[in-house]
N, C-alpha and C. Protein backbone atom coordinates (compact mmCIF):
# COMPACT_ATOMS: atom_id res chain seq x y z
N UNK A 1 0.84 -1.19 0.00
CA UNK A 1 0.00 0.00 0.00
C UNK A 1 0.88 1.25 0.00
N UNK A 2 0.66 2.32 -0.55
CA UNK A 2 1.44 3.35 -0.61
C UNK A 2 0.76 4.07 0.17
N UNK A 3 1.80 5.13 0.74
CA UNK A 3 1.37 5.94 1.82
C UNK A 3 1.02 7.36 1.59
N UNK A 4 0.59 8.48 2.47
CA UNK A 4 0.20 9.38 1.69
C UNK A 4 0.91 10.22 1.54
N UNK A 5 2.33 10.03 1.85
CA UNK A 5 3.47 11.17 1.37
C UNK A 5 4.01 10.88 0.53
N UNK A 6 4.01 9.25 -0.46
CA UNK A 6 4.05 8.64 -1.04
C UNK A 6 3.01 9.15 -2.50
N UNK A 7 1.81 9.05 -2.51
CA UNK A 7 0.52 9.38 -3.21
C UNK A 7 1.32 10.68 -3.86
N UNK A 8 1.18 11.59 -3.09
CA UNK A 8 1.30 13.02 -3.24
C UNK A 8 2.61 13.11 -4.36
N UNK A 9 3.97 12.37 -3.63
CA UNK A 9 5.37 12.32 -3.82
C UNK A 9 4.97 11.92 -5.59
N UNK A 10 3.88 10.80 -5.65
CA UNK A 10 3.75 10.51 -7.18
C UNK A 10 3.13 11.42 -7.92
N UNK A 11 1.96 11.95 -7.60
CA UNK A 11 1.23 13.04 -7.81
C UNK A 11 2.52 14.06 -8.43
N UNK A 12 3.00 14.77 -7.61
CA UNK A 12 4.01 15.45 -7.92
C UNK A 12 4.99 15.35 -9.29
N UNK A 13 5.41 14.09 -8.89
CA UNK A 13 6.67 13.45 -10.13
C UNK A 13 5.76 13.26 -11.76
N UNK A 14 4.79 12.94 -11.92
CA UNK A 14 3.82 12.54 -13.04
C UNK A 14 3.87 14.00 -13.52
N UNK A 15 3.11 15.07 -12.40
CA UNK A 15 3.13 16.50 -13.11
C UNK A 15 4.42 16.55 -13.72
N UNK A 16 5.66 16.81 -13.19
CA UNK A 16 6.87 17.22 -13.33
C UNK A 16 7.13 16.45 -14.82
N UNK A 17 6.86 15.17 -14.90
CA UNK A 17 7.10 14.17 -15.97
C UNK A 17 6.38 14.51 -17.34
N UNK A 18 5.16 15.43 -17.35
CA UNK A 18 4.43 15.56 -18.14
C UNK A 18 4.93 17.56 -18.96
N UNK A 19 5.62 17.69 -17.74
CA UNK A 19 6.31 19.21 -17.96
C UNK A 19 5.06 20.07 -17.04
N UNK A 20 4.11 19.52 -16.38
CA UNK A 20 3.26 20.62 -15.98
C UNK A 20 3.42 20.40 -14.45
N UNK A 21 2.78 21.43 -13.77
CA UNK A 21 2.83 21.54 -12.28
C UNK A 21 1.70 21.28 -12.21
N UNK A 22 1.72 20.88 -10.72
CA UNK A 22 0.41 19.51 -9.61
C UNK A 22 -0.83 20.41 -10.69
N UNK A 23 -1.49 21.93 -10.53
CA UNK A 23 -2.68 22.53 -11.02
C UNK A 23 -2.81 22.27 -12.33
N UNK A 24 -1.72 22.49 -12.81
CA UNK A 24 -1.68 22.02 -14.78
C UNK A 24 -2.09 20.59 -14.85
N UNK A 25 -1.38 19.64 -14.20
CA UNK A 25 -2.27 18.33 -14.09
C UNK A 25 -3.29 18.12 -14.12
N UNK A 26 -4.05 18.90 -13.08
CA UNK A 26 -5.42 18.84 -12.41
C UNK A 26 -6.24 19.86 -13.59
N UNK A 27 -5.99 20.42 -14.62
CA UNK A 27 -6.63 21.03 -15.43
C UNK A 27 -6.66 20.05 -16.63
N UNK A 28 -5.26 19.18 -16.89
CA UNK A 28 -5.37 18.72 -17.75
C UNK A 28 -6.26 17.64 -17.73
N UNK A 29 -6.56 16.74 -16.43
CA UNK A 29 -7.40 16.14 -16.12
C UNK A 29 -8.77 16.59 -15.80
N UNK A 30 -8.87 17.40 -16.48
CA UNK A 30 -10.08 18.48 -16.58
C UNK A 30 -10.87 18.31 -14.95
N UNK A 31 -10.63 18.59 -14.01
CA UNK A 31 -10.21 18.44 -12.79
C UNK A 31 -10.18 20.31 -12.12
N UNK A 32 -10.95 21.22 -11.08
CA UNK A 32 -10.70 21.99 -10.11
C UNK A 32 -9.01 22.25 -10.28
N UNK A 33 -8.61 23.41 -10.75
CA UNK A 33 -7.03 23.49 -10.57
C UNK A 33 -6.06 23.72 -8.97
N UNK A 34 -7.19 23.56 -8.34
CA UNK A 34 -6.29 23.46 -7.02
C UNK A 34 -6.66 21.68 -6.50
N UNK A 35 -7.16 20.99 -6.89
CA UNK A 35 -7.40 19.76 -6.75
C UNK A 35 -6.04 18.76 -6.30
N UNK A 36 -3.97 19.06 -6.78
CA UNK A 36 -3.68 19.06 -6.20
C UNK A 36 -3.00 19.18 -5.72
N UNK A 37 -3.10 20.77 -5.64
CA UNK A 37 -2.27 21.34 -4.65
C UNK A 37 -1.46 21.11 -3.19
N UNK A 38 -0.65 21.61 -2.75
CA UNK A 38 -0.25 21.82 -1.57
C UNK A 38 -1.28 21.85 -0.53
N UNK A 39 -2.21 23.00 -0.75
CA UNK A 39 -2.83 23.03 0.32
C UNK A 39 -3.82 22.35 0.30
N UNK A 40 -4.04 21.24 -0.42
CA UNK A 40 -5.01 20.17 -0.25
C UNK A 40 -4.71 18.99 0.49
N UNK A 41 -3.18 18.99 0.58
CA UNK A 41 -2.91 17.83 0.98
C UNK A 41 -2.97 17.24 2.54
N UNK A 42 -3.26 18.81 3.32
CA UNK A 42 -3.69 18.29 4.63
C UNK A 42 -4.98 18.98 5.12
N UNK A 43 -5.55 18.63 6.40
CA UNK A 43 -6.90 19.59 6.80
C UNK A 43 -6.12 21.04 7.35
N UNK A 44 -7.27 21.81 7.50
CA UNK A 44 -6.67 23.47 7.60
C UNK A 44 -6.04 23.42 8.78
N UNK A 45 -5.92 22.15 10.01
CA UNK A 45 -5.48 22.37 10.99
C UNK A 45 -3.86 22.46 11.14
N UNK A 46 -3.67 21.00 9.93
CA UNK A 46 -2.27 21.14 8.77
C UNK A 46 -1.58 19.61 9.68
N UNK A 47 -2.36 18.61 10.19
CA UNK A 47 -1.92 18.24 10.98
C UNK A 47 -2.69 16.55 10.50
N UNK A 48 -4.26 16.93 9.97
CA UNK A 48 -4.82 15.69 9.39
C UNK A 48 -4.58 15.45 7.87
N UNK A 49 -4.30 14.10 7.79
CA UNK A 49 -3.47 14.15 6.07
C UNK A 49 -5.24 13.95 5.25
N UNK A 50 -4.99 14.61 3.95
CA UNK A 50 -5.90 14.56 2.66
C UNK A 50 -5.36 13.62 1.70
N UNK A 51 -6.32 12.56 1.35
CA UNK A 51 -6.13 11.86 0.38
C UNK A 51 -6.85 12.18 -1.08
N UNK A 52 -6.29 12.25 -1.99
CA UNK A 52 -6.52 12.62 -3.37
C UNK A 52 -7.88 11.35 -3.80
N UNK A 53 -8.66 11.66 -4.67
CA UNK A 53 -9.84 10.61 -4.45
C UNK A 53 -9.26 9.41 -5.43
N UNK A 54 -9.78 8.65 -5.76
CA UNK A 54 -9.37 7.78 -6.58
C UNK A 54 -9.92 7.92 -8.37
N UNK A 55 -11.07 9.01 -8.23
CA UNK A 55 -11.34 9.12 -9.60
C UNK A 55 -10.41 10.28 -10.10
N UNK A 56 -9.74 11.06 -9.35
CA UNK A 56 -9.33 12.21 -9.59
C UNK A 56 -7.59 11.69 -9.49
N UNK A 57 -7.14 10.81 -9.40
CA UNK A 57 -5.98 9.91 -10.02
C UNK A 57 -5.89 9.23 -10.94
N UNK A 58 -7.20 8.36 -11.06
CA UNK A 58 -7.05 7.67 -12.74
C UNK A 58 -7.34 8.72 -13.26
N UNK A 59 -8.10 10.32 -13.68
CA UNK A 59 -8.32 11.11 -14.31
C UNK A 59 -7.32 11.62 -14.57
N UNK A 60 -6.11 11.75 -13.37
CA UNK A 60 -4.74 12.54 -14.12
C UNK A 60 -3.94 11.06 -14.91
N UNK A 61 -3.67 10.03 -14.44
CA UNK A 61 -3.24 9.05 -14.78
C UNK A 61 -3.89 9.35 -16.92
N UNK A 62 -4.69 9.22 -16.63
CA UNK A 62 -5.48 9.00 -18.32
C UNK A 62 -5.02 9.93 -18.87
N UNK A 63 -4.93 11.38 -18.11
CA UNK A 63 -4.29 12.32 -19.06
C UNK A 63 -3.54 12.59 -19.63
N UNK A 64 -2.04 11.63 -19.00
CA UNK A 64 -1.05 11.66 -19.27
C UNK A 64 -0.88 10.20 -19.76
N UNK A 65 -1.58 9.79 -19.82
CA UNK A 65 -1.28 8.07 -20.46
C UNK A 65 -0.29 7.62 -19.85
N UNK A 66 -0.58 7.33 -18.10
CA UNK A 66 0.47 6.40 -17.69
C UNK A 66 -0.38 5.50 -17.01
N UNK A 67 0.13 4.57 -16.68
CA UNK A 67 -0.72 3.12 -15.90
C UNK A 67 -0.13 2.92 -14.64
N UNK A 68 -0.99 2.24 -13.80
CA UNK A 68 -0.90 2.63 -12.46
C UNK A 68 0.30 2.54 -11.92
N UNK A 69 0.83 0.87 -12.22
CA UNK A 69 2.28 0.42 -11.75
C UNK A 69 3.60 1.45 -11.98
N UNK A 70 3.31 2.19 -13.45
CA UNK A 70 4.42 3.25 -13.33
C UNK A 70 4.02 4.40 -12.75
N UNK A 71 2.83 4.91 -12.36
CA UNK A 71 2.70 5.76 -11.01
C UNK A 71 3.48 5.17 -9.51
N UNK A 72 2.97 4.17 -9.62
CA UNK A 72 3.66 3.31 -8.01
C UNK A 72 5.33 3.67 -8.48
N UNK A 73 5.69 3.46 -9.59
CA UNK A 73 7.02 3.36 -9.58
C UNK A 73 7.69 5.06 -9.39
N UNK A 74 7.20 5.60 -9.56
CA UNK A 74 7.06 6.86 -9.49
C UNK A 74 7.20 7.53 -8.20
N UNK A 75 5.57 6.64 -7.42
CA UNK A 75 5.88 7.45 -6.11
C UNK A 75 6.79 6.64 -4.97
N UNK A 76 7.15 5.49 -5.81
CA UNK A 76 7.65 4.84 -4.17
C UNK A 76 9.85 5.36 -4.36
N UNK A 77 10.14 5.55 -5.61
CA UNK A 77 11.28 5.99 -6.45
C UNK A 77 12.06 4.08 -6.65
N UNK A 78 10.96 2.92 -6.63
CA UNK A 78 11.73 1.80 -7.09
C UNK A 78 11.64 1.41 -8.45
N UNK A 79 12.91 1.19 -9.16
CA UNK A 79 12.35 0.95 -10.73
C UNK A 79 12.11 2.41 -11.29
N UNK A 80 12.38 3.50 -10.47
CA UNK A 80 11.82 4.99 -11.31
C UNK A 80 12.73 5.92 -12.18
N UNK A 81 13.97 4.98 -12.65
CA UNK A 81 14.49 6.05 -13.17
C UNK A 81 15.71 5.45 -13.61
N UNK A 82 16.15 5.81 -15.02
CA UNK A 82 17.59 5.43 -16.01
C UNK A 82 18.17 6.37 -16.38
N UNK A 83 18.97 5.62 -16.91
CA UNK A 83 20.30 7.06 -17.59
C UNK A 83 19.86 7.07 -19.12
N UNK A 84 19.61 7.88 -19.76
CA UNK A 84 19.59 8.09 -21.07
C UNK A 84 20.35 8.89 -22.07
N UNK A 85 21.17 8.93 -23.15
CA UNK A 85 21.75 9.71 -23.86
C UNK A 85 21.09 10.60 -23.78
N UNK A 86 21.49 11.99 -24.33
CA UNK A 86 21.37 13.43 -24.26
C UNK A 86 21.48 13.96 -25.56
N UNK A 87 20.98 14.27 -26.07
CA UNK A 87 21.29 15.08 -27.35
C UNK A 87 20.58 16.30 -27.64
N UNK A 88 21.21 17.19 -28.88
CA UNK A 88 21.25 18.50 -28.75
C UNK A 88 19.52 18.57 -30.07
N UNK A 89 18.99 19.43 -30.33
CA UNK A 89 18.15 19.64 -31.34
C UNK A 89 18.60 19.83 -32.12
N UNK A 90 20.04 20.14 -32.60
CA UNK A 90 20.53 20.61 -33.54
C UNK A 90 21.18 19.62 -33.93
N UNK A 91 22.13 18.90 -32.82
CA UNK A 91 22.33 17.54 -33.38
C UNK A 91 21.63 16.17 -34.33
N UNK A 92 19.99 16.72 -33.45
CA UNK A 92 19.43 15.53 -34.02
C UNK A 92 18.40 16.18 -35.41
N UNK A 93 18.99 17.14 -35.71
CA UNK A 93 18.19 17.19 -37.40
C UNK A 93 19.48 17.07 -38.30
N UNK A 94 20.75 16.88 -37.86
CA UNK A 94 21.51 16.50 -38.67
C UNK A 94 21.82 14.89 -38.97
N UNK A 95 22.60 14.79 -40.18
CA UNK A 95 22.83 13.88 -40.36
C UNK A 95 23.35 12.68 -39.69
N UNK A 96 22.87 11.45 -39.61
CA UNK A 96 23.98 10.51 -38.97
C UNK A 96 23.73 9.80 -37.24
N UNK A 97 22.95 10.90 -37.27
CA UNK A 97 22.91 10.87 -35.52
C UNK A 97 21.87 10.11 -35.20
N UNK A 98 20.89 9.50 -36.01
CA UNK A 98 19.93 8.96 -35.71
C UNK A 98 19.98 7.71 -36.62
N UNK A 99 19.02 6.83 -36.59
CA UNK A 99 18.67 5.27 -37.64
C UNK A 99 18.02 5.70 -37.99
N UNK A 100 17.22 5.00 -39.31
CA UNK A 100 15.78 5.52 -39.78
C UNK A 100 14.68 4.75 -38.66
N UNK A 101 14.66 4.58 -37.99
CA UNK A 101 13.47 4.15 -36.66
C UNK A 101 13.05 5.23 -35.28
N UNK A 102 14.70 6.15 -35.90
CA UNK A 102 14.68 7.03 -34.94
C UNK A 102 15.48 7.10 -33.22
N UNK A 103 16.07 5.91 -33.49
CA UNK A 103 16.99 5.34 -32.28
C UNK A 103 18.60 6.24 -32.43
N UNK A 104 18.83 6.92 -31.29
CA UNK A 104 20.20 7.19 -31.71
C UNK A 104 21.19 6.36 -31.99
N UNK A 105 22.00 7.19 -32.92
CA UNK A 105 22.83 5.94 -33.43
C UNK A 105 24.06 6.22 -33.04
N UNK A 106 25.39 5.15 -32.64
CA UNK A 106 26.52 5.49 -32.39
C UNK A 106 26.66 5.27 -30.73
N UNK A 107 28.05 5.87 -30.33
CA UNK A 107 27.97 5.90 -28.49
C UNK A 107 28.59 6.88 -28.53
N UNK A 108 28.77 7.08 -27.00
CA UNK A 108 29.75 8.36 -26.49
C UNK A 108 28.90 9.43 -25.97
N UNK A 109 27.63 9.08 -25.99
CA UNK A 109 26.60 10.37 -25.46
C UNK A 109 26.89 10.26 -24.55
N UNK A 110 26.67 11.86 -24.21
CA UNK A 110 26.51 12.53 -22.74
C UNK A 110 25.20 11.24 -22.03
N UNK A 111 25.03 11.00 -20.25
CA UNK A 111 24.38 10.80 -19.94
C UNK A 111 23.63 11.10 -18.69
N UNK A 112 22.35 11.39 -19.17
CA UNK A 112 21.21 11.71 -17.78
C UNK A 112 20.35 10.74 -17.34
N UNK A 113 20.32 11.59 -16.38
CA UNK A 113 19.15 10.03 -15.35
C UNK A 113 18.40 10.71 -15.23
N UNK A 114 16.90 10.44 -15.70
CA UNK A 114 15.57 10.68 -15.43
C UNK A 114 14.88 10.11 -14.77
N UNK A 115 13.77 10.64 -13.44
CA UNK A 115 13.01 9.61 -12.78
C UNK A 115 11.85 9.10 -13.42
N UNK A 116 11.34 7.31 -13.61
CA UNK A 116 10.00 6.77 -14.16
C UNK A 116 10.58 6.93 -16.00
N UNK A 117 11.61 6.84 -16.35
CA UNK A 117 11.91 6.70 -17.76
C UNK A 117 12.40 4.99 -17.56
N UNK A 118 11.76 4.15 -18.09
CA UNK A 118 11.98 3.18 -18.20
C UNK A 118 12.96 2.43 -19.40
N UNK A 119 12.21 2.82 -20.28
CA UNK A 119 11.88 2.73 -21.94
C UNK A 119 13.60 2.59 -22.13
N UNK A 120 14.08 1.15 -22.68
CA UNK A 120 15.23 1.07 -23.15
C UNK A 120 15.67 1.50 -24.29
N UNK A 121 15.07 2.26 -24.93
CA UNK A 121 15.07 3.14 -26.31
C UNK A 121 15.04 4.31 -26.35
N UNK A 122 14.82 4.88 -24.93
CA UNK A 122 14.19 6.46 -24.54
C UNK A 122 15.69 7.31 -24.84
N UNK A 123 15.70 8.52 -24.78
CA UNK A 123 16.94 9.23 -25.22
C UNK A 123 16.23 10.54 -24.60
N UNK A 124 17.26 11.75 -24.23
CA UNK A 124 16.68 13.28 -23.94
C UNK A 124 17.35 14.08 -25.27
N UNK A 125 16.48 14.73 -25.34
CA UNK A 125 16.72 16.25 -26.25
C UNK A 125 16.98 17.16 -25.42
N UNK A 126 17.58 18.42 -26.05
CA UNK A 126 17.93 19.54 -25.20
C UNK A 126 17.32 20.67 -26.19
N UNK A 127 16.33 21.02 -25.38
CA UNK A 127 15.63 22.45 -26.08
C UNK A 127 16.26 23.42 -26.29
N UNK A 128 16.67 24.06 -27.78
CA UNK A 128 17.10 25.09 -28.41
C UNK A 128 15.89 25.69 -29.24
N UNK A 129 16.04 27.72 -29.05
CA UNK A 129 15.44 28.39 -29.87
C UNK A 129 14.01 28.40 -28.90
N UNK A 130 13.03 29.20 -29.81
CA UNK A 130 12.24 29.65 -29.07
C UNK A 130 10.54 29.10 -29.97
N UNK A 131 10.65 28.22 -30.74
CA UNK A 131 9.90 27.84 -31.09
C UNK A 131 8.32 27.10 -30.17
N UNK A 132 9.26 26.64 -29.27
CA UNK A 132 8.26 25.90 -28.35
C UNK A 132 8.17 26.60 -26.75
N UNK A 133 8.07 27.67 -26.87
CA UNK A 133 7.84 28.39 -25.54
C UNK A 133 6.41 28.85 -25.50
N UNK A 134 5.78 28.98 -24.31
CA UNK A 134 6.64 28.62 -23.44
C UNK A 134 6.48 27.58 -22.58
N UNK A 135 5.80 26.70 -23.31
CA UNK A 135 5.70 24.81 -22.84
C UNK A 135 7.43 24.48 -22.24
N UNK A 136 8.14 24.55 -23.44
CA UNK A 136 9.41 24.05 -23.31
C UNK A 136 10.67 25.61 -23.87
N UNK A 137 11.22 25.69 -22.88
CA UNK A 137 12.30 27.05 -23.16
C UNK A 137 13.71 26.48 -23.69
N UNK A 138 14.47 27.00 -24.38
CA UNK A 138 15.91 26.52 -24.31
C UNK A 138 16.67 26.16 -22.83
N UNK A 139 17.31 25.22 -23.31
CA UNK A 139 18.33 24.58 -22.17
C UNK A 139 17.00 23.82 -21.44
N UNK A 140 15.89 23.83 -21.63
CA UNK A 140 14.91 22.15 -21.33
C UNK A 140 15.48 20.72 -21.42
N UNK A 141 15.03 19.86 -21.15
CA UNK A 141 15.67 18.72 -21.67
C UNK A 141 13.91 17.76 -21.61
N UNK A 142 14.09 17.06 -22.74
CA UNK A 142 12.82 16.49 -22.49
C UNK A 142 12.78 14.87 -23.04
N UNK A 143 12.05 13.82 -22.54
CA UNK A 143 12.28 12.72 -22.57
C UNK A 143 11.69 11.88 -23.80
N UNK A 144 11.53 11.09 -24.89
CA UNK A 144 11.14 10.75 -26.03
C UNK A 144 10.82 9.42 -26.05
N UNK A 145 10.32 8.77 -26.14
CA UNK A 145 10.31 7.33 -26.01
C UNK A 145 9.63 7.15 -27.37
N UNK A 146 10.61 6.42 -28.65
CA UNK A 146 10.26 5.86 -29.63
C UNK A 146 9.43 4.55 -29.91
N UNK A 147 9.23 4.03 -28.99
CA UNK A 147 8.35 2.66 -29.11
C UNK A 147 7.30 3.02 -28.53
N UNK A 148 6.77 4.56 -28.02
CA UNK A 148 5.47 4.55 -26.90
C UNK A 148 4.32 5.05 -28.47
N UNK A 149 3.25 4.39 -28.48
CA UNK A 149 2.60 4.68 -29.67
C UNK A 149 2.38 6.45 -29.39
N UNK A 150 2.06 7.58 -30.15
CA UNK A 150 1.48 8.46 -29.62
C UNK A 150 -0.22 8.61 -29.96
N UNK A 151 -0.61 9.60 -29.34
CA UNK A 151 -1.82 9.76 -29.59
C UNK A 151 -2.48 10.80 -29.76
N UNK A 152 -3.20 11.46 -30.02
CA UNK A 152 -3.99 13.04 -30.76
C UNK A 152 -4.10 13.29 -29.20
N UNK A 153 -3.32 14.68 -29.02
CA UNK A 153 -3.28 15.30 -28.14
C UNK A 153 -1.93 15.57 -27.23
N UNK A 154 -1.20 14.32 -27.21
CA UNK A 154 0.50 14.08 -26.88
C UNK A 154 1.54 14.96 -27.27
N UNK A 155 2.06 15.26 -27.19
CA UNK A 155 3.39 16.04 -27.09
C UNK A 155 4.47 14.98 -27.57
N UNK A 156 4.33 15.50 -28.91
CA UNK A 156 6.03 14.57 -29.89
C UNK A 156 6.81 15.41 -30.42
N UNK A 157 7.81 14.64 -30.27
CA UNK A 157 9.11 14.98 -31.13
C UNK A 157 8.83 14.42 -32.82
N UNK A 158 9.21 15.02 -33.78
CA UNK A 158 9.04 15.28 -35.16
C UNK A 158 10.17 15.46 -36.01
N UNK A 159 10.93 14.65 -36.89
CA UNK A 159 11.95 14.86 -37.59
C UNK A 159 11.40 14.72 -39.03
N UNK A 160 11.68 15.67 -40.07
CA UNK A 160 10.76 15.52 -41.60
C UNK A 160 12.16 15.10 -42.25
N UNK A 161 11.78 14.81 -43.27
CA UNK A 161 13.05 14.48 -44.02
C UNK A 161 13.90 15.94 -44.89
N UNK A 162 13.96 16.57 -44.49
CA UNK A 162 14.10 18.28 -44.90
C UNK A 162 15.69 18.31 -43.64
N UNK A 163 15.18 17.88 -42.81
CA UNK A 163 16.08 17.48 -41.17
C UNK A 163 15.53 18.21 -40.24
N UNK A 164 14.62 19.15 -40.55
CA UNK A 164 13.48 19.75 -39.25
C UNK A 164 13.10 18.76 -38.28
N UNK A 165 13.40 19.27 -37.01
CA UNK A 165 13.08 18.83 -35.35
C UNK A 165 11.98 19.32 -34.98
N UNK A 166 11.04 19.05 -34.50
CA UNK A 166 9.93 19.78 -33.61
C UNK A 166 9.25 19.89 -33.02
N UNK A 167 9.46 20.12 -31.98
CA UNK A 167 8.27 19.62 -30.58
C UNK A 167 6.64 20.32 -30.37
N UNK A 168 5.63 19.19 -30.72
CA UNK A 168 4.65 20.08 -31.62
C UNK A 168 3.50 18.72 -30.68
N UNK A 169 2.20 19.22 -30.72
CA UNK A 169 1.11 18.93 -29.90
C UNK A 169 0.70 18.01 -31.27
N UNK A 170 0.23 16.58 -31.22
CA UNK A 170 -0.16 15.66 -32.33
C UNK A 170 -2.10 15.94 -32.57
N UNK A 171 -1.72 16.30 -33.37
CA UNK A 171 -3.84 17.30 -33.79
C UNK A 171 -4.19 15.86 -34.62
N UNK A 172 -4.67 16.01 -35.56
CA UNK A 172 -5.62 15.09 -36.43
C UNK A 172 -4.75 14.18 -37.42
N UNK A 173 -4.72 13.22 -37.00
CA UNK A 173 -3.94 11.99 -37.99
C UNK A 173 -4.59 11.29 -39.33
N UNK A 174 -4.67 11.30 -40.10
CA UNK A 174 -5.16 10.46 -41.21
C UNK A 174 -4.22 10.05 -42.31
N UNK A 175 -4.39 8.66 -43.23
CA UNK A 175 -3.45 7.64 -44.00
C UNK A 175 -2.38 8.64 -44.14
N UNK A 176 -3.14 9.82 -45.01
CA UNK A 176 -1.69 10.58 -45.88
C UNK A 176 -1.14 11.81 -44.77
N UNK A 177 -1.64 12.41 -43.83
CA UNK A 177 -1.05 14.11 -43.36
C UNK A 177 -0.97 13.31 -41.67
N UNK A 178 -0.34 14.62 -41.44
CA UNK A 178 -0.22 14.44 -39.91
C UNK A 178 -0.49 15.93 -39.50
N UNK A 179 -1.49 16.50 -38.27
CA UNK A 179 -1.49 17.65 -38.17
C UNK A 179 -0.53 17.92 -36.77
N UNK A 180 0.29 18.87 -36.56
CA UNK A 180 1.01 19.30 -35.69
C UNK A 180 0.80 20.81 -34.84
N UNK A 181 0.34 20.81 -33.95
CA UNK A 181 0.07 22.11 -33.31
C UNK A 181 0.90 22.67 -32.22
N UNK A 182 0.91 23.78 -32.52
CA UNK A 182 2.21 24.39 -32.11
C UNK A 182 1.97 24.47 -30.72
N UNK A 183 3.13 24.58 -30.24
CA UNK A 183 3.13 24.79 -28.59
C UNK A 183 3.27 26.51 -28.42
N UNK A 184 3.87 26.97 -29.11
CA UNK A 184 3.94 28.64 -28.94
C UNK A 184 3.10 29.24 -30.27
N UNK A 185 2.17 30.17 -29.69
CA UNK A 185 1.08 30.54 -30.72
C UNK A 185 1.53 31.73 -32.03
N UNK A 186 2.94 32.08 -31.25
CA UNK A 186 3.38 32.96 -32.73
C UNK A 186 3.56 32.00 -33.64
N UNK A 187 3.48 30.75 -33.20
CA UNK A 187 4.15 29.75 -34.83
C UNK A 187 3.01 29.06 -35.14
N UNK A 188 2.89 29.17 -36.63
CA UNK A 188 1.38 28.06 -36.90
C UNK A 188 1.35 26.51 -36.98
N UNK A 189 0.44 25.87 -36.66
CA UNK A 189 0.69 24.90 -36.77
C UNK A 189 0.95 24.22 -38.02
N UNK A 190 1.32 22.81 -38.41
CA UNK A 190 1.68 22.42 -39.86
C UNK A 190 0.85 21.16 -39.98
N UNK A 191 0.33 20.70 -41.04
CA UNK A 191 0.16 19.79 -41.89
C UNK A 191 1.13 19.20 -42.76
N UNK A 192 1.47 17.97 -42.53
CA UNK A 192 2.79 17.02 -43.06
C UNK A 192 2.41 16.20 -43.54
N UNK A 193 2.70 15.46 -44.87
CA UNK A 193 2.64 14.65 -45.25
C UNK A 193 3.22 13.61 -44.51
N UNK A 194 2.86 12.25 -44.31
CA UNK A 194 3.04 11.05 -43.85
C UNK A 194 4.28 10.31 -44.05
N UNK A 195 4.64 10.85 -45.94
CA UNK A 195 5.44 10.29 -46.59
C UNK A 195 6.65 10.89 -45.92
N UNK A 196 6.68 12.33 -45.45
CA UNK A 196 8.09 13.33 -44.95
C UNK A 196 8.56 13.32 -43.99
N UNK A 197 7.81 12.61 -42.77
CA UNK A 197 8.22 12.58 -41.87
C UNK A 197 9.40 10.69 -41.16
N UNK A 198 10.53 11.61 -41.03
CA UNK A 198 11.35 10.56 -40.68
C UNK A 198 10.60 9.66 -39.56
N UNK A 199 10.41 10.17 -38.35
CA UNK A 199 10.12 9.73 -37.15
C UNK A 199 9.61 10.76 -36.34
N UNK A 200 8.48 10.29 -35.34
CA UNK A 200 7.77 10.85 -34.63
C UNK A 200 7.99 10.12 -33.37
N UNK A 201 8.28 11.02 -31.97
CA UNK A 201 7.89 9.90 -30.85
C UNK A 201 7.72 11.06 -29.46
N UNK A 202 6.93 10.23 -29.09
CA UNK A 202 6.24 10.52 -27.98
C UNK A 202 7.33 11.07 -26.77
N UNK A 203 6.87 12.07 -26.54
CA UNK A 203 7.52 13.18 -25.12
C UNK A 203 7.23 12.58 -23.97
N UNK A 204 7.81 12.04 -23.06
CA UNK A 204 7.49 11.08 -22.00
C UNK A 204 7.80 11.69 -20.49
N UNK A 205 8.58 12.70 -20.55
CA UNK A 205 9.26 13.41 -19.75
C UNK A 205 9.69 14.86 -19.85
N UNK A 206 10.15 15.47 -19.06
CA UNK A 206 10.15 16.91 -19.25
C UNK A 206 10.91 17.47 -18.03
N UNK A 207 12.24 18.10 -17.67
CA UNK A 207 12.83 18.57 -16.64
C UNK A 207 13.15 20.27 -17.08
N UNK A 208 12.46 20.66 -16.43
CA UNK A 208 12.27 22.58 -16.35
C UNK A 208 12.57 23.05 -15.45
């Protein structure tokens, strides 16, 4: 059974993992934005502990498409966390640095440890430029997992065959286009052909 400094401790790490804080969670889980907060977590006396309900955990859980066991792994810190290569945005629209599957290719990367990155394929980017602000700022680092399917609404990484990188919100999918919506509203979103895009993969993580 997990405990409730535990609960919270996961609560916490999932936001952080998703790039948003405990209220951004709780919005994204279309959820009261103080739902869960700090000051929810005990009675006003500050002394009786508050437990988060159970619909209002699978609701953030769903939002972020994680399943329970890697919440547990999350909040208890067992199993929560690997080292992953590091790479630059600029690195990875150039040549060489990647397979066509999208796996980095080669060794010698820099390496970080992320908490709840499991994914033996996962790799970090390092946010350059100002394209994706202010979701993600330069000097971000954010987590990718190429085998996690994505889904309309997710936060992916995007390489076209042009060598464009881009961390872009996944809108409306069909056989031939892919729609991509921007994370910063001075930039429009794009429509891609299916055929142009090298690799797409899912944002799994996020350290800000």
């Amino acid at each position: 059974m997990l405990s409730h400094s535990q609960i919270w401790r996961g609560i916490d790490r999932l936001a952080e993992r998703a790039g948003l804080s405990p209220s951004g969670l709780a919005r994204a889980a279309g959820l009261d934005s103080t739902t869960f907060n700090p000051s929810k977590r005990f009675a006003a006396d500050g002394t009786k502990p508050r437990w988060p309900s159970t619909e209002s955990l699978a609701k953030a859980l769903e939002a972020v498409g994680t399943g329970f066991d890697e919440f547990a792994a999350l909040a208890t810190g067992r199993g929560a966390g690997r080292a992953v290569p590091l790479i630059g945005m600029a690195q990875a629209g150039s040549e060489g640095f990647f397979d066509d599957a999208g796996f980095p290719a080669g060794t010698g990367w820099e390496q970080v440890h992320f908490p709840g990155v499991e994914d033996d394929h996962a790799y970090a980017l390092e946010i350059s430029g100002d394209s994706m602000r202010p979701v993600y700022r330069p000097g971000d680092r954010i987590v990718v997992a190429p085998h996690a399917q994505p889904r309309r609404g997710d936060r992916v990484v995007v390489k076209t065959r042009s060598g464009e990188v881009m961390a872009k919100e996944l809108g409306r999918v069909t056989a031939d286009t892919v729609e991509l919506i921007s994370l910063n509203a001075e930039f429009e979103n794009r429509v891609i052909a299916v055929r142009d895009i090298v690799w797409m993969a899912r944002i799994v993580w996020a350290s800000q």
